[in-house]
Every structure is written in structure tokens, then in C-alpha cells.
Protein backbone atom coordinates (compact mmCIF):
# COMPACT_ATOMS: atom_id res chain seq x y z
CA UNK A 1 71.32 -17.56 2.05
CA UNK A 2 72.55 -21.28 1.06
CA UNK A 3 69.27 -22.27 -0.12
CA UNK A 4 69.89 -26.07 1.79
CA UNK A 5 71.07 -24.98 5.13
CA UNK A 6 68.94 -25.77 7.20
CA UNK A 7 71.11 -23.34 9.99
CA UNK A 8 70.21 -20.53 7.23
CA UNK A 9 66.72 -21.57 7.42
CA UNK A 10 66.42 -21.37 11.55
CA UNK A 11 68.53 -18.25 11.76
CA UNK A 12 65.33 -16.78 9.21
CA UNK A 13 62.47 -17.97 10.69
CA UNK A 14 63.43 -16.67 14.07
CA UNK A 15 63.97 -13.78 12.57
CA UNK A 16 60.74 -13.48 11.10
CA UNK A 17 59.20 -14.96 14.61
CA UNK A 18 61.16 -12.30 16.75
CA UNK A 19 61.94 -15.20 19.09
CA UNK A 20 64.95 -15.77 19.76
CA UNK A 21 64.63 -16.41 23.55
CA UNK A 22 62.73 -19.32 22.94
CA UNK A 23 65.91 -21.05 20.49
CA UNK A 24 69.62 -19.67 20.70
CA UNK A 25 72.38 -21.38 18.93
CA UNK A 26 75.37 -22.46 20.87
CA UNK A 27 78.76 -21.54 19.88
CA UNK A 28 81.60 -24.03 19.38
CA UNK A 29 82.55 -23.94 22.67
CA UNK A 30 79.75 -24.96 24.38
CA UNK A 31 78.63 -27.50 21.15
CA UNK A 32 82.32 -29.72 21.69
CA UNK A 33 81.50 -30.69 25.17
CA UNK A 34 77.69 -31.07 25.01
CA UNK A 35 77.82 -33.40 22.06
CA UNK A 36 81.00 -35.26 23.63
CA UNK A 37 78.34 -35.49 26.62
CA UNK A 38 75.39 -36.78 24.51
CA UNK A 39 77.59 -39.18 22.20
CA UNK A 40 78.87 -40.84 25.34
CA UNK A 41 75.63 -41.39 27.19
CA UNK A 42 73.50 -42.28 24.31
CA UNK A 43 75.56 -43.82 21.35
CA UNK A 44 77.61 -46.41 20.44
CA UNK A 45 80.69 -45.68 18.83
CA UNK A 46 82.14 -48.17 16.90
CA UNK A 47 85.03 -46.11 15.56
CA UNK A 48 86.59 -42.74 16.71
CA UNK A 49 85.13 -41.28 13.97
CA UNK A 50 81.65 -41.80 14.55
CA UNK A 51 79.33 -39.30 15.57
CA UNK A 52 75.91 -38.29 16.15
CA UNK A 53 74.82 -38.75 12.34
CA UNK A 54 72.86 -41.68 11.92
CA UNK A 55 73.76 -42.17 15.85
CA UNK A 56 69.73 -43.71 15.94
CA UNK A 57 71.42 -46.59 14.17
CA UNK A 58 73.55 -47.17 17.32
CA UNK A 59 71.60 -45.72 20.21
CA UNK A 60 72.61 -47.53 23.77
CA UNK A 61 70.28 -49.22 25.78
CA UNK A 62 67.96 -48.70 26.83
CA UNK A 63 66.58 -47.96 23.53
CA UNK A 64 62.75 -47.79 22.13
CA UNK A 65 61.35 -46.78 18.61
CA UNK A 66 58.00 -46.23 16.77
CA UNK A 67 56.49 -44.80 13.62
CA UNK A 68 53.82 -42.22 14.27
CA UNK A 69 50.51 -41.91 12.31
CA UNK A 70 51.25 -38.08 11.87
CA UNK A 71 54.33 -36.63 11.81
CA UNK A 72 56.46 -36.69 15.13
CA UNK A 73 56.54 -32.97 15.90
CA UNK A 74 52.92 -33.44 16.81
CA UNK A 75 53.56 -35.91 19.79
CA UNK A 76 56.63 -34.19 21.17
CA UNK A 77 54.66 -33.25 24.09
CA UNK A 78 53.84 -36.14 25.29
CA UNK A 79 57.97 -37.18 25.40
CA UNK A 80 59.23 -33.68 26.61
CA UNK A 81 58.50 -32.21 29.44
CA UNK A 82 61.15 -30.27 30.29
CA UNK A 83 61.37 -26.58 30.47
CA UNK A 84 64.87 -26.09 27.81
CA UNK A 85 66.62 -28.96 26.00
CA UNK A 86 69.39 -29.93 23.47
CA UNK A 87 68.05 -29.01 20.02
CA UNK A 88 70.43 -30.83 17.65
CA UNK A 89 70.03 -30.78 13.54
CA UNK A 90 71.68 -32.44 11.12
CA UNK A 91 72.76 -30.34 7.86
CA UNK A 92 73.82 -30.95 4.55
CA UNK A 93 77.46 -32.76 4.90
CA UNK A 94 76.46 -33.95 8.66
CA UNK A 95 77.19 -31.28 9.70
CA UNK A 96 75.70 -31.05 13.49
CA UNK A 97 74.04 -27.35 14.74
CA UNK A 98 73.33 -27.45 18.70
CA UNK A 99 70.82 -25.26 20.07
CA UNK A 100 69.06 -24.36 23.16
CA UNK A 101 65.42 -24.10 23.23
CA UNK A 102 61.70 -24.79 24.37
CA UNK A 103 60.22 -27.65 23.62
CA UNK A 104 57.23 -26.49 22.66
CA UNK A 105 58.06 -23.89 20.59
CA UNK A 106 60.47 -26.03 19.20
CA UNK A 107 57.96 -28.95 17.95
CA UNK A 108 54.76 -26.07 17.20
CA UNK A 109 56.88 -23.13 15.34
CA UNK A 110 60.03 -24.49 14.17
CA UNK A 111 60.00 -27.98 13.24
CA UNK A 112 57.01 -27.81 11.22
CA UNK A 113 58.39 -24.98 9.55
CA UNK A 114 61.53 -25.84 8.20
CA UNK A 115 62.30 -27.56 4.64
CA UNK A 116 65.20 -29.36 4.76
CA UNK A 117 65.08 -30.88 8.09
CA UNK A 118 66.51 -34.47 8.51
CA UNK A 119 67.17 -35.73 11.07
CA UNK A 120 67.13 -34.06 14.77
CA UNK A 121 67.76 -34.90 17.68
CA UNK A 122 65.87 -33.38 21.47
CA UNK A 123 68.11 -33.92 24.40
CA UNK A 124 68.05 -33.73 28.59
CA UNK A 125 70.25 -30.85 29.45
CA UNK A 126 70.82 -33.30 32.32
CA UNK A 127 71.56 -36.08 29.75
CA UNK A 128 68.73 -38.28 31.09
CA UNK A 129 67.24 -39.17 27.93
CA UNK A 130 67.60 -38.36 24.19
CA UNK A 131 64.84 -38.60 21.54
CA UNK A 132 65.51 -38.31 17.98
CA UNK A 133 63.50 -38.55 14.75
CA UNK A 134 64.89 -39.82 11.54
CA UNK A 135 64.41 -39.12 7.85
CA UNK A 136 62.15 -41.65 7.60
CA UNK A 137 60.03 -40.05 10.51
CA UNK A 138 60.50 -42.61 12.82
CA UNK A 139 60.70 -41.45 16.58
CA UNK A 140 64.03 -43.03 18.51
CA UNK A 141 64.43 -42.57 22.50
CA UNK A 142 67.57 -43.40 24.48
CA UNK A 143 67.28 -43.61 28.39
CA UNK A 144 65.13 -45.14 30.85
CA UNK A 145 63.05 -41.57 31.29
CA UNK A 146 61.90 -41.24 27.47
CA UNK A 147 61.61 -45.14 26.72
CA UNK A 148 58.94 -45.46 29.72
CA UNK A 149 57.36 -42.51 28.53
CA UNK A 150 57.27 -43.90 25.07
CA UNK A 151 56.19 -47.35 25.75
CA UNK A 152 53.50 -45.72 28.56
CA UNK A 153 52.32 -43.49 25.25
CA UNK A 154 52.16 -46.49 23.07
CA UNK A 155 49.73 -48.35 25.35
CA UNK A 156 47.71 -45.87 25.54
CA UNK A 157 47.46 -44.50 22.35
CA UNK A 158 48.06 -47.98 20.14
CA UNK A 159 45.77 -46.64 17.14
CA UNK A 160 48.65 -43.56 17.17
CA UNK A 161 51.23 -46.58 16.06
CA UNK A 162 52.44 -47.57 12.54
């Protein structure tokens, strides 16, 4: 195992967790159109080129961000309520993985578990909103859905803001 993949590192701990119905990778095919999908909706694109990494730095309005007091995996809940969503994670070389997953399991047995996680992003499968959380653990949202949840979250919990 490439000791920095972080697509080596999921592909173990799912393993280990004998849970694969609750994350599965998506192949090629299905990964070209759903990030075409997502950069379109959600990010600027200055050049051709660009792409989803460091796409926070060019998220489309509207647009809302926030430092956490703990780290951002903890709060996912109050974000994400849907059932399955885009799980997208940026690997050494920016090199994109796409998966499709829970949530919950997602922010409770795999986030906090991997190592060399950067940056990742959670998506709408209906492309309603997009929330992503940098290296710097700052918490990103794209679309009217996850910004009024965000900003709601904020006014409630202001002592949970950096």
C-alpha cells in the first residue's frame, strides 16, 4: 500500500469496518460526469484547466464559510441531511477519488480515521449544495440549501465559531 494514498487508506479501513455499503467508490465513468456536474454548479473556472482542487478558492455564489472550534467532521450533521451524497477527496498530486456514501458514517467512521486527508468535499446527489472543508479546517458551503443551514447554525451556536 502507497503509504500517502489516501484511496489506499479508505479502501483499508473499509475493509477492516466490513462496510462497504455504507461508502463505494465510483468508477471513471460515473466520476467524469458527476464532477463535470459539481464543477459547473459550484465553481468558478477561470481556465479550462481548473478543477475541483482548491475549487473553495472559487466557489460560486452563493457562498458561506467558517472555522469550527473542533474539527468539522463533528458538525457534519447539522449541514447534511441527506440519506447518500458525493464523497469527494483530494490525493497526493490532486488527484480527485469520488465516492458514494452516508453521511454519517462518512463524518463518525471515516473522516476521523484517515491520515492524510486534505481536503474533501460532501455533495447533493441532486447538486443542490456542496460543502467542503479545507486543509486548514475551515468549512466552505456552495448553494442556497447549505449556506442557510450554515448561517441558521452559526446563530445559534456563535460560541461554536472561530
Amino acid at each position: 500500500m502507497d503509504n500517502l494514498s489516501i484511496r489506499d487508506e479508505i479502501e483499508e479501513l473499509l475493509k477492516s469496518l466490513k462496510s462497504h455499503e455504507h461508502l463505494v467508490e465510483r468508477n471513471k465513468n460515473v466520476w467524469r460526469p458527476v464532477i463535470k456536474n459539481i464543477e459547473e454548479k459550484f465553481i468558478q473556472k477561470q481556465h479550462y484547466t481548473n478543477s475541483l482542487h482548491w475549487g473553495w478558492q472559487r466557489l460560486r455564489d452563493p457562498q458561506y464559510l467558517f472555522r469550527l472550534v473542533d474539527v468539522p467532521n463533528n458538525y457534519i450533521k447539522y449541514f447534511v441531511t441527506d440519506d447518500r451524497v458525493w464523497f469527494i477527496v483530494e490525493d497526493y498530486r490532486d488527484k480527485m477519488w469520488l465516492y458514494e456514501g452516508d453521511p454519517n458514517f462518512i463524518s463518525k467512521n471515516v473522516i476521523p480515521e484517515l491520515m492524510h486527508l486534505r481536503e474533501y468535499y460532501l455533495v447533493s446527489k441532486k447538486y443542490e449544495w456542496l460543502l467542503c472543508v479545507n486543509h486548514h479546517n475551515i468549512v466552505f458551503g456552495s448553494g442556497q440549501v447549505i449556506v442557510n443551514k450554515m448561517k441558521t447554525f452559526e446563530g445559534q451556536n456563535s460560541e461554536e465559531i472561530i
